[in-house]
C-alpha atoms as a PDB file:
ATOM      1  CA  UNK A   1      -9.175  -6.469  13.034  1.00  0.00           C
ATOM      2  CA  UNK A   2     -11.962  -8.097  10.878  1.00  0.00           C
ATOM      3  CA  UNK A   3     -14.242  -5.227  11.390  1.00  0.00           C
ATOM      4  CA  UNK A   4     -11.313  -2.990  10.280  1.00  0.00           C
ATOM      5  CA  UNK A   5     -10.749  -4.905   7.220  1.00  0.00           C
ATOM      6  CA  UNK A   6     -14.305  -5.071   6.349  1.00  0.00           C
ATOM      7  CA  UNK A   7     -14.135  -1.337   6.309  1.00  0.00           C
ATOM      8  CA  UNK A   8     -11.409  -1.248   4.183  1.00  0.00           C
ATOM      9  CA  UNK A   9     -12.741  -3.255   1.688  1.00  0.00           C
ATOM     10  CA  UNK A  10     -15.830  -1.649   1.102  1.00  0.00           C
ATOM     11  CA  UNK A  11     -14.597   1.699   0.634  1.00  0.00           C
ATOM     12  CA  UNK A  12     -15.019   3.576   3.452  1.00  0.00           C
ATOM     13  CA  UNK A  13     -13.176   6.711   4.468  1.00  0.00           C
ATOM     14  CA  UNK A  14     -11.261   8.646   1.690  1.00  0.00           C
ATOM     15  CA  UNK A  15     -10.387   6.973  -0.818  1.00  0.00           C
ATOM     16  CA  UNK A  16      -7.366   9.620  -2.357  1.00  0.00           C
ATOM     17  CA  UNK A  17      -5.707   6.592  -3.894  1.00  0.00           C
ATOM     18  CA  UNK A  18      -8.576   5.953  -6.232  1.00  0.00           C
ATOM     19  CA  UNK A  19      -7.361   8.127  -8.108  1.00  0.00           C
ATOM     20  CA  UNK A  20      -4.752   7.190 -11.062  1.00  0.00           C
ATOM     21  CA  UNK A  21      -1.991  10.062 -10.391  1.00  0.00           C
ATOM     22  CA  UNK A  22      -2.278   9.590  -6.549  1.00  0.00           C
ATOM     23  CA  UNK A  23      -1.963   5.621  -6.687  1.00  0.00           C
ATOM     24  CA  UNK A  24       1.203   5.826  -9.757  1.00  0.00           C
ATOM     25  CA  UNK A  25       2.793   8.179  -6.890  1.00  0.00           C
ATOM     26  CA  UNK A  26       2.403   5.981  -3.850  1.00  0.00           C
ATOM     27  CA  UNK A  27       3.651   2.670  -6.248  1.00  0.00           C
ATOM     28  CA  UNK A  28       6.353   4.686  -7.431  1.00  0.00           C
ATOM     29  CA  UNK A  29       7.471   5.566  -3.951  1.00  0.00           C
ATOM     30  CA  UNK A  30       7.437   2.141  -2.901  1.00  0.00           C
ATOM     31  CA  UNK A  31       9.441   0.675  -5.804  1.00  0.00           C
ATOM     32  CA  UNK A  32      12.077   3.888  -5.252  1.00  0.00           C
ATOM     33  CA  UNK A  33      12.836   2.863  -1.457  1.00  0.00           C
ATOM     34  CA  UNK A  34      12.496  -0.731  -2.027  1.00  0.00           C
ATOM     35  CA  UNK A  35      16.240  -2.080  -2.132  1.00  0.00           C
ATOM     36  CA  UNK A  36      17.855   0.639  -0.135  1.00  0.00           C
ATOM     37  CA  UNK A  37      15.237   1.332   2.858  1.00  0.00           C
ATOM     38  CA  UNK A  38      13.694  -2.307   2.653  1.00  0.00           C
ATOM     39  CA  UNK A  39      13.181  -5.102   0.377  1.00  0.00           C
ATOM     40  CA  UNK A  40       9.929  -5.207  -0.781  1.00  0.00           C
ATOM     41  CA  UNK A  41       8.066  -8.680  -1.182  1.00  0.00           C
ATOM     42  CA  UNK A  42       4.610  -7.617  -2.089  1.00  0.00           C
ATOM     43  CA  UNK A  43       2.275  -4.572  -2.199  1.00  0.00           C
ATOM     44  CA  UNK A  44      -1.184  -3.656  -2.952  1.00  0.00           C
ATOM     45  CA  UNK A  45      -2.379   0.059  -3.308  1.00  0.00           C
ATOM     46  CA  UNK A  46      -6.648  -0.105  -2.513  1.00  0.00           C
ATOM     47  CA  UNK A  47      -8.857   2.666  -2.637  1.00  0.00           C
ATOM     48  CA  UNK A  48      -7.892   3.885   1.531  1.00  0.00           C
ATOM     49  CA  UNK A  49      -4.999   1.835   1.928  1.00  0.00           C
ATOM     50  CA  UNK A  50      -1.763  -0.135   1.383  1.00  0.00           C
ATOM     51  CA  UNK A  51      -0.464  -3.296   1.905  1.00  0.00           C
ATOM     52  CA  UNK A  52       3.090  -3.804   2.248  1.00  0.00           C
ATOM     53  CA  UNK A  53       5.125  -7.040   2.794  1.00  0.00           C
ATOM     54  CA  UNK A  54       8.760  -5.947   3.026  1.00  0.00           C
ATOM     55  CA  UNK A  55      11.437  -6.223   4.948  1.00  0.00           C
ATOM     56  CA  UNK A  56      13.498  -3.346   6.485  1.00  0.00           C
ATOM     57  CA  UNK A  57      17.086  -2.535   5.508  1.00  0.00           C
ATOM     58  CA  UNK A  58      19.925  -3.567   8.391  1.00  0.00           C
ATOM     59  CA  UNK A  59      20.288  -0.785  10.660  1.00  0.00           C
ATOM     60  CA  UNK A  60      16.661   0.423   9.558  1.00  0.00           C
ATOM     61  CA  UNK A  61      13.795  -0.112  12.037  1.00  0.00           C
ATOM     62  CA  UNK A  62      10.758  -0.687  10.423  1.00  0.00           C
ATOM     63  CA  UNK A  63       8.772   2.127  11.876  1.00  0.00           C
ATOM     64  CA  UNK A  64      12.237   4.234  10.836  1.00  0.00           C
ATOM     65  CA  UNK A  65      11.027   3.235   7.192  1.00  0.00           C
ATOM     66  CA  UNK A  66       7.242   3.374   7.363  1.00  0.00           C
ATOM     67  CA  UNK A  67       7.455   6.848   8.565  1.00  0.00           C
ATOM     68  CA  UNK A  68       9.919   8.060   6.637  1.00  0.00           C
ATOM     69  CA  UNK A  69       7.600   6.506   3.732  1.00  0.00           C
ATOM     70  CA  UNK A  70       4.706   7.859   5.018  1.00  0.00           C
ATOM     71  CA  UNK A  71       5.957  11.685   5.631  1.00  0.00           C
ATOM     72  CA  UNK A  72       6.712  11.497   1.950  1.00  0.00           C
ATOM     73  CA  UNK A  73       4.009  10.120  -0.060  1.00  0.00           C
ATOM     74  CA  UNK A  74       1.808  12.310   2.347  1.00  0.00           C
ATOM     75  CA  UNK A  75       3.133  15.588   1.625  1.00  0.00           C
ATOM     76  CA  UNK A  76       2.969  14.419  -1.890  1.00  0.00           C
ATOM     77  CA  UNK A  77      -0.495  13.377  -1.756  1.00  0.00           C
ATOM     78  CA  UNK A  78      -1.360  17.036   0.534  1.00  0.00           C
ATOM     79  CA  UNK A  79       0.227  19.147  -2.497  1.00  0.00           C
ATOM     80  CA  UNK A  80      -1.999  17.377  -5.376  1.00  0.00           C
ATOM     81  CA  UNK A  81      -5.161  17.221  -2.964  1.00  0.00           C
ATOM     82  CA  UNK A  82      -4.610  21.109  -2.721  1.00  0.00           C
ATOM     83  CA  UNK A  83      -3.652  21.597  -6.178  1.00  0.00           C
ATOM     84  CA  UNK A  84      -6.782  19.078  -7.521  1.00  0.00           C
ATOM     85  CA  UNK A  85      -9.252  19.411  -5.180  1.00  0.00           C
ATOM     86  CA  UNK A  86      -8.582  22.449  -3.005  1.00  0.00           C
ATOM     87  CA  UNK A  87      -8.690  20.764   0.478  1.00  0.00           C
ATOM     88  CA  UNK A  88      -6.883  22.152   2.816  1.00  0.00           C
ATOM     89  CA  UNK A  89      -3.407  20.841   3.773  1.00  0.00           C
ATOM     90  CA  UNK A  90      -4.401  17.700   6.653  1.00  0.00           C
ATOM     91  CA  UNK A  91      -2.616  14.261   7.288  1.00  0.00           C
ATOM     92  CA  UNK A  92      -2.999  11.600   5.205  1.00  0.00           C
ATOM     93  CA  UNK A  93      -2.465   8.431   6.530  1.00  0.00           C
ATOM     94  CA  UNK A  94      -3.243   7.209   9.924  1.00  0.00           C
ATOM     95  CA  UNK A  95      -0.727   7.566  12.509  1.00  0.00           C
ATOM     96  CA  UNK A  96      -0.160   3.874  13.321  1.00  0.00           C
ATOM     97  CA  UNK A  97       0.311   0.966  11.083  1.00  0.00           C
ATOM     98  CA  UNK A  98      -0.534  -2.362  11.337  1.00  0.00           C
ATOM     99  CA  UNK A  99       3.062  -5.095  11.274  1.00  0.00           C
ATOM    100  CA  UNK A 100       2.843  -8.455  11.577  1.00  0.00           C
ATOM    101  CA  UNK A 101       5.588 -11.088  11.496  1.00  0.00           C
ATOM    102  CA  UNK A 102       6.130 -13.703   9.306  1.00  0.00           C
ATOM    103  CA  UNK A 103       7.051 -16.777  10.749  1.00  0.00           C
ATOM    104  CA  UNK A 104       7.703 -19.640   8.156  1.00  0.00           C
ATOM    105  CA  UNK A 105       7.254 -20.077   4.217  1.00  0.00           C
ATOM    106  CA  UNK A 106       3.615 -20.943   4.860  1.00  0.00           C
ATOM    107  CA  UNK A 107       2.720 -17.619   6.522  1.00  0.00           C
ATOM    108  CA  UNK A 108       5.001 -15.774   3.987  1.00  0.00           C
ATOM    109  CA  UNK A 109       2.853 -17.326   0.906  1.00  0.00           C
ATOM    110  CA  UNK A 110      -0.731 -16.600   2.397  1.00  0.00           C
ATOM    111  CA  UNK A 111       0.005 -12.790   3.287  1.00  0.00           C
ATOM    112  CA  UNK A 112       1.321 -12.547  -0.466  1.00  0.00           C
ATOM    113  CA  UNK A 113      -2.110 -13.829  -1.518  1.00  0.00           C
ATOM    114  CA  UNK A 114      -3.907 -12.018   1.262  1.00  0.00           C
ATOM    115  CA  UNK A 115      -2.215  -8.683  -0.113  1.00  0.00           C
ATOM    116  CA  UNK A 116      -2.547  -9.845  -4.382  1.00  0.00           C
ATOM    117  CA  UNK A 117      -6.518 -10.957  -3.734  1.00  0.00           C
ATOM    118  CA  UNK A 118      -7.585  -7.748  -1.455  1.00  0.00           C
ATOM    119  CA  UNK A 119      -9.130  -5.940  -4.848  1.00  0.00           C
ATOM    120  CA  UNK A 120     -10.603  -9.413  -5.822  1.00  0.00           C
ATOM    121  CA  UNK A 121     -12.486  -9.373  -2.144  1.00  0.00           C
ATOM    122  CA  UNK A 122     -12.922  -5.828  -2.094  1.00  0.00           C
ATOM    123  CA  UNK A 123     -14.654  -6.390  -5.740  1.00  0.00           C
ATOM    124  CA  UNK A 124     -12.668  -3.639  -7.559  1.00  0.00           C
ATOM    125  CA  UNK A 125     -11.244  -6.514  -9.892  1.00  0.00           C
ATOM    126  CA  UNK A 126     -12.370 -10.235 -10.643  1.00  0.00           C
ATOM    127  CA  UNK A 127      -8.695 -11.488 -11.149  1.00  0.00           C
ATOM    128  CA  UNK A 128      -5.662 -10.204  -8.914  1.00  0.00           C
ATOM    129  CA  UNK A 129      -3.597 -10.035 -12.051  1.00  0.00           C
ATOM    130  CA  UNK A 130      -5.628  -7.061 -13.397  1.00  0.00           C
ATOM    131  CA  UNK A 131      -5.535  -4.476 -10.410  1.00  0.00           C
ATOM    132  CA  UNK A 132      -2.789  -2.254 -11.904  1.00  0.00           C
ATOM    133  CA  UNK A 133      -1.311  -0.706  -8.669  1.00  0.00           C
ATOM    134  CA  UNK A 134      -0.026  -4.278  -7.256  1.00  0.00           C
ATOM    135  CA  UNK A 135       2.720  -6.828  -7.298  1.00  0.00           C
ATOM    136  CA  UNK A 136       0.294  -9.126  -8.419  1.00  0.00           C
ATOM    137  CA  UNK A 137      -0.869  -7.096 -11.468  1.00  0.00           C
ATOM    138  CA  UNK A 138       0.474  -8.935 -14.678  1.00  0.00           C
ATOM    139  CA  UNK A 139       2.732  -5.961 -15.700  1.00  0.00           C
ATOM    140  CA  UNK A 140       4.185  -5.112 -12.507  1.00  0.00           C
ATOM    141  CA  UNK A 141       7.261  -7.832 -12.516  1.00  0.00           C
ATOM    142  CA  UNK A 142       6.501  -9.367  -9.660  1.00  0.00           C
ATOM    143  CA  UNK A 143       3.915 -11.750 -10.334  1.00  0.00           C
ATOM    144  CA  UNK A 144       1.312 -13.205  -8.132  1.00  0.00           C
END
């Protein structure tokens, strides 16, 4: 998993939600479904990934949620790849995701942190409060 992460975070693979209109999309998404489909906790949006601390709606599994989330943001994303770039229609995101549980308060606080500081450690910002497409970004409502 550390080797994964270290991948991540230096900006390997494609990086689609580097860009502004892509990453607005995704957030948007998120803060749509959040409340009916799950609560949502936290979030980050990085460069090749997301981070996602929510919890899933009763009667709503979470892999129910994650792919319903997942089919739309990446037809979404397909359509402006093919309308910006023009790639070829392809999937998006990976097939699986990677869930963890949270067991107590303590656990709860460090994946917040874990998910606000990832553009800190990935070095795309030098305070979590300034990477726009996050829960911790100042302006979000959230807070860190």
């Amino acid at each position: 998993m550390r080797r994964v992460n270290a991948y991540l975070d230096a900006g390997h693979g494609d990086c689609v939600l580097r860009e502004a209109e892509v990453a607005a999309m995704v957030q948007e998404s998120l803060l749509h479904f959040a409340g009916s489909r799950y609560t949502l906790h936290a979030w980050c949006i990085m460069p090749n990934h997301v981070h996602m601390l929510m919890r899933p709606a009763n009667g709503i599994t979470m892999s129910t949620s994650m792919a319903s989330w997942k089919k739309f943001t990446g037809r979404r994303i397909s359509e402006w790849r093919q309308l910006n770039k023009g790639a070829a229609p392809g999937p998006v995101w990976q097939r699986e995701f990677f869930d963890r549980y949270v067991r107590d308060d303590e656990h709860y606080r460090n994946v917040v942190k874990y998910i606000h500081q990832n553009p800190v450690k990935a070095r795309l910002v030098q305070r979590a409060e300034d990477w726009q497409w996050s829960s911790g970004h100042s302006g979000s409502g959230f807070g860190p």
